[in-house]
N, C-alpha and C. Protein backbone atom coordinates (compact mmCIF):
# COMPACT_ATOMS: atom_id res chain seq x y z
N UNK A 1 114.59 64.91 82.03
CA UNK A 1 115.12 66.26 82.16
C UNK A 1 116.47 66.28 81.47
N UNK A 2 116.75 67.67 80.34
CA UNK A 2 118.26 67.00 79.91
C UNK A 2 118.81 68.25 80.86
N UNK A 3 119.88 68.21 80.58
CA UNK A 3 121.27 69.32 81.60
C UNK A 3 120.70 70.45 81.07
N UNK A 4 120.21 70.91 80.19
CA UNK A 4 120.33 72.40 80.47
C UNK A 4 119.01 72.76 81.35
N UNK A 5 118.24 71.94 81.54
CA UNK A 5 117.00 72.42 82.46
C UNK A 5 117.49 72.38 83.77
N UNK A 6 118.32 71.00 83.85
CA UNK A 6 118.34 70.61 85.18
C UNK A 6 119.48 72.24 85.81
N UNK A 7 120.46 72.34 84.79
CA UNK A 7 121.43 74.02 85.19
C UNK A 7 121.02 74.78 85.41
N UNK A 8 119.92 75.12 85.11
CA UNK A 8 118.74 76.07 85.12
C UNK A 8 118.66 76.66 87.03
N UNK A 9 118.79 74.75 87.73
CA UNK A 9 118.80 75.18 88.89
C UNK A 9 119.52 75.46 89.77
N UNK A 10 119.85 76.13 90.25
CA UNK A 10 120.76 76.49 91.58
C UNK A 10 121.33 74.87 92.54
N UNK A 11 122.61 75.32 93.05
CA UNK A 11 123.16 73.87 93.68
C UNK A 11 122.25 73.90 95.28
N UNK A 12 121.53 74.86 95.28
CA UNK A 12 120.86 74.70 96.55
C UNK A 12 119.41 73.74 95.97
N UNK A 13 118.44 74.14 95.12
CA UNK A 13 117.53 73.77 94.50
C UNK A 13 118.03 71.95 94.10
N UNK A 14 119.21 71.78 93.38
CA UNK A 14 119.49 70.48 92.96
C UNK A 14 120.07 69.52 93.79
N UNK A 15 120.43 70.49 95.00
CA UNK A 15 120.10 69.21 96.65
C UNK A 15 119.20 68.94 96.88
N UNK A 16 117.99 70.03 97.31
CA UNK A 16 117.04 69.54 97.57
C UNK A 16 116.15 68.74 96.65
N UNK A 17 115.95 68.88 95.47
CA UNK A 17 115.63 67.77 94.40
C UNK A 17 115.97 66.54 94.10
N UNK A 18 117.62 66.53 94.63
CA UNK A 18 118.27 64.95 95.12
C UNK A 18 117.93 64.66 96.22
N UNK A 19 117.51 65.51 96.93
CA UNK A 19 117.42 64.63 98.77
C UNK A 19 115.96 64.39 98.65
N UNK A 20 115.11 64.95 98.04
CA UNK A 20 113.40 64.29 97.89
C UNK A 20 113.68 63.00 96.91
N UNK A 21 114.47 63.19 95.66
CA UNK A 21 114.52 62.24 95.41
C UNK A 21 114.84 60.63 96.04
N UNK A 22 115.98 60.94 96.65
CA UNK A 22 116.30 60.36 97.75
C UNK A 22 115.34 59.30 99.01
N UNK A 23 115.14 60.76 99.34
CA UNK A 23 113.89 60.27 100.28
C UNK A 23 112.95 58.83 99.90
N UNK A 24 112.13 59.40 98.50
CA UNK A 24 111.12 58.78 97.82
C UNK A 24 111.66 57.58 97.80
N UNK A 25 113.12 57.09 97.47
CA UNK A 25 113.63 55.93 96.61
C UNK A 25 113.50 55.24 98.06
N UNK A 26 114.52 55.65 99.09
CA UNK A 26 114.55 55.03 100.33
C UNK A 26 113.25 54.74 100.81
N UNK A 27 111.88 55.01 100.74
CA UNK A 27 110.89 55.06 101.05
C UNK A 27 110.22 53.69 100.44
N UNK A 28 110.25 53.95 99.39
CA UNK A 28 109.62 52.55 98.17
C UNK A 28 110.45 51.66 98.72
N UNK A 29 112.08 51.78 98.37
CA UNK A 29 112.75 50.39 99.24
C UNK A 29 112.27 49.63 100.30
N UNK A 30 112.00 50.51 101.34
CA UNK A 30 111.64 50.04 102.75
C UNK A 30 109.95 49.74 102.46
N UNK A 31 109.51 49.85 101.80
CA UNK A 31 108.40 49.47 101.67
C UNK A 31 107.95 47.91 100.96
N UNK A 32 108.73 48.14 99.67
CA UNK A 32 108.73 47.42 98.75
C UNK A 32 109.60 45.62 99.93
N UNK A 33 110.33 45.92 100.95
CA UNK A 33 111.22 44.96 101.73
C UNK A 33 109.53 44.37 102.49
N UNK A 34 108.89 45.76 102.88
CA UNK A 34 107.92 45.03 104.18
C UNK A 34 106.74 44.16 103.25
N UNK A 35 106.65 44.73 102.24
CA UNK A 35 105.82 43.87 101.21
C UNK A 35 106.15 42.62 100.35
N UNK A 36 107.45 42.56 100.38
CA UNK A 36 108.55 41.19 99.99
C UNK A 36 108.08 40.05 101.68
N UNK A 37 108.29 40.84 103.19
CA UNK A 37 108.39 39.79 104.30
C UNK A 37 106.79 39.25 104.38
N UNK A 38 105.96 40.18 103.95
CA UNK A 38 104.53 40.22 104.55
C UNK A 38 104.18 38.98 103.05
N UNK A 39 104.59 39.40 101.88
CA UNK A 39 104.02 37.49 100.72
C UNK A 39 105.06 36.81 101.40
N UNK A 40 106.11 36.68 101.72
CA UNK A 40 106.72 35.89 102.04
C UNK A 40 106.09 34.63 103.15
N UNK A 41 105.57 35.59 104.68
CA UNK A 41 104.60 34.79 104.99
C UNK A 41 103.57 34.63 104.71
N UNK A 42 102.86 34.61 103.96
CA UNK A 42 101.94 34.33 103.75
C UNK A 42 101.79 32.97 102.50
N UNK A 43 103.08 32.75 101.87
CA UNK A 43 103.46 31.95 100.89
C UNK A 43 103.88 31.02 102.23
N UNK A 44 104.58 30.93 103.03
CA UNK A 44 104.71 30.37 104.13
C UNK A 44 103.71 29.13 104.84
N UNK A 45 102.61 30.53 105.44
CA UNK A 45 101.55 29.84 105.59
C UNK A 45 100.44 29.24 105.45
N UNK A 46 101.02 29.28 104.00
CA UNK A 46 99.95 28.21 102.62
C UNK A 46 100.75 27.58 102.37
N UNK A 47 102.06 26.82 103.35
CA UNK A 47 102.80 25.79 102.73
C UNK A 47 103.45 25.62 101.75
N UNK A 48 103.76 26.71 100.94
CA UNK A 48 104.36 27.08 99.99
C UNK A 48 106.11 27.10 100.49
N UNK A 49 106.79 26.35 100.16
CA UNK A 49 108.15 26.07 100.75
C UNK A 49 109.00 27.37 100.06
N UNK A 50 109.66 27.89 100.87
CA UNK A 50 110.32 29.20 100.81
C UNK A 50 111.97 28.60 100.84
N UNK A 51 112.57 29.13 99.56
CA UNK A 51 113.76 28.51 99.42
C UNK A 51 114.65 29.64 99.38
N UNK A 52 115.07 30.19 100.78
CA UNK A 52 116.39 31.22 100.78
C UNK A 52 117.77 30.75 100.05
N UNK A 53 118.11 31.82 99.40
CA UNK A 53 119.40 31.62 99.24
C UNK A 53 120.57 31.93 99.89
N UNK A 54 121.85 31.62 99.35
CA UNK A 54 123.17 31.96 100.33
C UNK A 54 123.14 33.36 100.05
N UNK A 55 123.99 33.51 100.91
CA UNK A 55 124.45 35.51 100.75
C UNK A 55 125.12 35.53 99.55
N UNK A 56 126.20 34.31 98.80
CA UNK A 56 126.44 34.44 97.72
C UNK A 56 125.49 34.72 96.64
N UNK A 57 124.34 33.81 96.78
CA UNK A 57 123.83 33.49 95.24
C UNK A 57 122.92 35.10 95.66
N UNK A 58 122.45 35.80 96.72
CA UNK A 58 121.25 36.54 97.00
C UNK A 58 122.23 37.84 96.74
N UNK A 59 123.97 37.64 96.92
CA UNK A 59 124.14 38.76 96.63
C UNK A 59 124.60 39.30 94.53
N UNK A 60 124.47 37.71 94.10
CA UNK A 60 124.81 37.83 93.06
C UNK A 60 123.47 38.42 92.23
N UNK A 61 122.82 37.54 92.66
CA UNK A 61 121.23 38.28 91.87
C UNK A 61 121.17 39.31 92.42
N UNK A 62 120.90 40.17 93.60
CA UNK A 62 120.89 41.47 93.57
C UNK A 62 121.73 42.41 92.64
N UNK A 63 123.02 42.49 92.31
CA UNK A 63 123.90 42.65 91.20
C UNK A 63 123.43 42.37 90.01
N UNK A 64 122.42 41.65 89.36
CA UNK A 64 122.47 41.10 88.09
C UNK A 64 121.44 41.95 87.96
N UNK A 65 120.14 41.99 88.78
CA UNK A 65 118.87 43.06 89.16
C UNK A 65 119.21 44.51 88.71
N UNK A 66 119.52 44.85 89.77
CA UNK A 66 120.12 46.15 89.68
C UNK A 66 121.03 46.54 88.72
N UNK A 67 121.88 46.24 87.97
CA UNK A 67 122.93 46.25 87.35
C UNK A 67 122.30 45.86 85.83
N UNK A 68 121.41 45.20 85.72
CA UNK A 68 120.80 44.61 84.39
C UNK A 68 119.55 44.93 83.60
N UNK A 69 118.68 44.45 85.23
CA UNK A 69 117.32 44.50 84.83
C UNK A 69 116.70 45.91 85.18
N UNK A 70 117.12 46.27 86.83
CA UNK A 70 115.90 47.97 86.76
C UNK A 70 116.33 48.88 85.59
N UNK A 71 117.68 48.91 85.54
CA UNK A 71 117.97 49.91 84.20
C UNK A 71 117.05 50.17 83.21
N UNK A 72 117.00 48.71 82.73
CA UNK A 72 116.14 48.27 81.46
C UNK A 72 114.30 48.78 81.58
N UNK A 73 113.93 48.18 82.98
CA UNK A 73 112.83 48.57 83.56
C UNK A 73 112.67 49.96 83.43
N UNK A 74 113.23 50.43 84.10
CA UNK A 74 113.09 51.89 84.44
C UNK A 74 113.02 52.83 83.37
N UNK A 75 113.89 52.63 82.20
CA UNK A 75 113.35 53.46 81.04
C UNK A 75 111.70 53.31 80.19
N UNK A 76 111.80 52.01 80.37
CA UNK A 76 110.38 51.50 79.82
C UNK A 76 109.30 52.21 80.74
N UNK A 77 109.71 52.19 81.99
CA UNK A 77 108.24 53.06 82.78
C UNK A 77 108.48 54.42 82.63
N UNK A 78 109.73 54.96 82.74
CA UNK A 78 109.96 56.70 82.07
C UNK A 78 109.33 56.85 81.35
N UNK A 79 109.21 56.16 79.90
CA UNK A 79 109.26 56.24 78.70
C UNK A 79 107.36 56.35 78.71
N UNK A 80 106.53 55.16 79.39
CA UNK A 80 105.62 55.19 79.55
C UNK A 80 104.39 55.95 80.76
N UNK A 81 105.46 56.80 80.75
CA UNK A 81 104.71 57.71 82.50
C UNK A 81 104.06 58.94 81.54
N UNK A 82 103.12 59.51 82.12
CA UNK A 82 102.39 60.41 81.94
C UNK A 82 103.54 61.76 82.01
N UNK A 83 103.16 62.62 81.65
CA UNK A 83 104.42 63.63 80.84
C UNK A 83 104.76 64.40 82.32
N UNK A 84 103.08 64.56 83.24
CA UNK A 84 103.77 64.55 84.61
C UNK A 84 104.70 64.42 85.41
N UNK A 85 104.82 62.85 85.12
CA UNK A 85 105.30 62.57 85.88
C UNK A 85 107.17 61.78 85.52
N UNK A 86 106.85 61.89 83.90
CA UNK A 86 108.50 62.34 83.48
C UNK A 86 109.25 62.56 84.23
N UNK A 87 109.53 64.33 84.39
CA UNK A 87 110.48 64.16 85.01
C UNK A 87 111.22 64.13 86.17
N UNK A 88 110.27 63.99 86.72
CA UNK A 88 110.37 62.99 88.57
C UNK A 88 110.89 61.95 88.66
N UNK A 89 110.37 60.83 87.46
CA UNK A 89 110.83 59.59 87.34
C UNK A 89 112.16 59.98 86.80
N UNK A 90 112.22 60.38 85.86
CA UNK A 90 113.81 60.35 85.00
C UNK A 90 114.90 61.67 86.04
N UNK A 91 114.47 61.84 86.82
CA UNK A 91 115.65 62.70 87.85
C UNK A 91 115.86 61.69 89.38
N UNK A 92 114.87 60.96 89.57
CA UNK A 92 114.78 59.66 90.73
C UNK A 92 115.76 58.57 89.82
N UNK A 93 115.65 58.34 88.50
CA UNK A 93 116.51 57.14 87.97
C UNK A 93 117.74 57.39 87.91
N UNK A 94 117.83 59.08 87.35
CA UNK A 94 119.32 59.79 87.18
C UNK A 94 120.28 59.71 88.41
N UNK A 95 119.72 60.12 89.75
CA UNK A 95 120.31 60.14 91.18
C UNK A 95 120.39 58.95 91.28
N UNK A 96 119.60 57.13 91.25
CA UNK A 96 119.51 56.50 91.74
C UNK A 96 121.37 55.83 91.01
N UNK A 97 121.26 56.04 89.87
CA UNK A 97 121.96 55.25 89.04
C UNK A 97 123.54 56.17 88.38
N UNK A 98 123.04 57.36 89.51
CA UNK A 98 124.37 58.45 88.91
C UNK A 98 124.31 59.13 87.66
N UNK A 99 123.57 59.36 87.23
CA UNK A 99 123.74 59.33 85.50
C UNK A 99 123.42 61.51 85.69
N UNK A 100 123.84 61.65 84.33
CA UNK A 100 123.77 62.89 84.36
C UNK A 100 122.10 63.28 83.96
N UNK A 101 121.58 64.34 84.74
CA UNK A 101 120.23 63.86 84.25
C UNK A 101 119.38 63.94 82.75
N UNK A 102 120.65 64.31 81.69
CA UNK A 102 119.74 64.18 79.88
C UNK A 102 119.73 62.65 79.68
N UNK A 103 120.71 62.04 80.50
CA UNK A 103 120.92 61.01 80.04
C UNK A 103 119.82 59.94 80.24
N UNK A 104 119.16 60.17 81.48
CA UNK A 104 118.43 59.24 82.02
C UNK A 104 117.05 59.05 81.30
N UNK A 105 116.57 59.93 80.45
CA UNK A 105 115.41 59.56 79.82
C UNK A 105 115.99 58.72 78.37
């Protein structure tokens, strides 16, 4: 979506478009966590040795992730989403990451 579509909408309309967005992201998170604990055991209980890290190193890779890699990710699946679903994705990346939303595609 670039800015002049997104101006198009009213600051009532572009809350509620951030707070679904919102929603959705918080949603996948908490999902995407119960589907991280649920292989986790299960890598577990196939003896598969599970090697946690410190809060340092777990908070440094989260930073390097986020900060490096979804960016990178995330345009590549924009870029490759059905025209649908454009610009859902590129207004969920824009909110997630602050960006103004022309920028995000």
């Amino acid at each position: 979506m670039n800015q002049k579509s997104w101006e198009k909408f009213n600051k009532n309309q572009q809350a509620i478009i951030e707070e679904g967005a919102n929603a959705v992201i918080e949603k996948q998170l908490k999902e995407g966590k119960e589907r991280d604990e649920m292989y986790r055991k299960k890598a577990t209980d196939a003896v598969i040795k599970y090697v946690a890290l410190s809060p340092k190193e777990y908070s440094d890779a989260i930073k390097t992730v986020r900060n490096e890699v979804w960016p990178k990710m995330a345009v590549l699946i924009i870029r490759s989403a059905p025209p649908s679903l454009y610009y859902w994705l590129s207004l969920a990346l824009a909110i997630r990451l602050r960006l103004t939303p022309n920028s995000a595609a």
